[in-house]
Protein backbone atom coordinates (compact mmCIF):
# COMPACT_ATOMS: atom_id res chain seq x y z
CA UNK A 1 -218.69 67.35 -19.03
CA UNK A 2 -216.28 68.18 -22.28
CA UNK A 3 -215.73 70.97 -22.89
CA UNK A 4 -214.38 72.00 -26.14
CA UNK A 5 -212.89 75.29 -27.77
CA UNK A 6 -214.11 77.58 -30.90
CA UNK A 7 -212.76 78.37 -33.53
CA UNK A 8 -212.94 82.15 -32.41
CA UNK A 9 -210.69 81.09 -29.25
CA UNK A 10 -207.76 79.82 -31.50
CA UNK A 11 -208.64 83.62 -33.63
CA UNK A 12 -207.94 85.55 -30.17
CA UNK A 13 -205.27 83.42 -28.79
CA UNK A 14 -203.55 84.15 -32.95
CA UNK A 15 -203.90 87.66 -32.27
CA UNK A 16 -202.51 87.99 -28.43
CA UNK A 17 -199.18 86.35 -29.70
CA UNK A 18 -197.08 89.28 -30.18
CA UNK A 19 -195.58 89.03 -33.78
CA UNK A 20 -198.72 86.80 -35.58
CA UNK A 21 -201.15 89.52 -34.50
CA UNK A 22 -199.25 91.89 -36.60
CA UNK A 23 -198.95 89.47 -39.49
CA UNK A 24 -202.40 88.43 -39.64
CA UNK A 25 -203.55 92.22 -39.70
CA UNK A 26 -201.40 92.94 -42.60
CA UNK A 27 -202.29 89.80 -44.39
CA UNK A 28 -206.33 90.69 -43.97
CA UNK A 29 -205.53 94.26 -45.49
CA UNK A 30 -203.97 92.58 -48.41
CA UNK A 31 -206.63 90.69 -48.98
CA UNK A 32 -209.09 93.29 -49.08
CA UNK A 33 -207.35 95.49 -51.21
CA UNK A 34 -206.93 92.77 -53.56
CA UNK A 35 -210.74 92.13 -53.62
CA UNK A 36 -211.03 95.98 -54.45
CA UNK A 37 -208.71 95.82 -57.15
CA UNK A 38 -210.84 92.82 -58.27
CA UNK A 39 -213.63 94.60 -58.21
CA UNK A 40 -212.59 97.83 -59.93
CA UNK A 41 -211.25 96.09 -62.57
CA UNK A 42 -214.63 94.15 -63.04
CA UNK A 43 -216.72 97.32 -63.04
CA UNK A 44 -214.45 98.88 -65.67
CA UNK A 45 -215.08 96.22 -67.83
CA UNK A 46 -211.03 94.86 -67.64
CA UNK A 47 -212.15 91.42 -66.01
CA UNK A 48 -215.17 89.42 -66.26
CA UNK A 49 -216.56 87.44 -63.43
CA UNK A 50 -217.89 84.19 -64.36
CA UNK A 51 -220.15 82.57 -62.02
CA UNK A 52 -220.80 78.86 -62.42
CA UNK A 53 -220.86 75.16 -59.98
CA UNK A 54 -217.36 75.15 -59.68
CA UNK A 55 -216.81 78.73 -58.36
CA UNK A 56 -215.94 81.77 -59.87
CA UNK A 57 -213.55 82.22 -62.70
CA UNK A 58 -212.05 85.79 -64.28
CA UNK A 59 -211.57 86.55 -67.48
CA UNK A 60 -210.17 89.25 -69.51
CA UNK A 61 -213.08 91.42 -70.40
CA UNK A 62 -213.64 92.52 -73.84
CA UNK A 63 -212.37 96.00 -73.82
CA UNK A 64 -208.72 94.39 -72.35
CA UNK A 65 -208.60 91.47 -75.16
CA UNK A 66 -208.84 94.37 -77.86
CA UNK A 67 -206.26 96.12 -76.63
CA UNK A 68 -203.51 93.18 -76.87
């Protein structure tokens, strides 16, 4: 019988090491508090998201390129 490991056991054995834990936490809250600066930004109209096959772009929005 083989038996093989997740993905998830690599993701708990990352966050029993003593300093990576740490690191990985504050790296996850950076990311979403990017994504919610991304997305304020988009509802205000400063940023467009652009949607297409290749993935998503951003753009200056309007309202930004008139103020330059």
């Amino acid at each position: 019988m083989v038996v093989g490991r997740t993905l998830w056991d690599f993701v708990v054995e990352a966050f029993e090491t003593p300093g990576l834990g740490i690191i990985l936490l504050a790296l996850l809250i950076l990311f979403e508090i990017t994504l919610i600066l991304i997305l304020l930004l988009a509802h205000n109209g400063l940023l467009d998201l652009k949607f297409s096959y290749g993935g998503l772009g951003l753009e200056l929005g309007q309202f930004a390129a008139q103020l330059i």
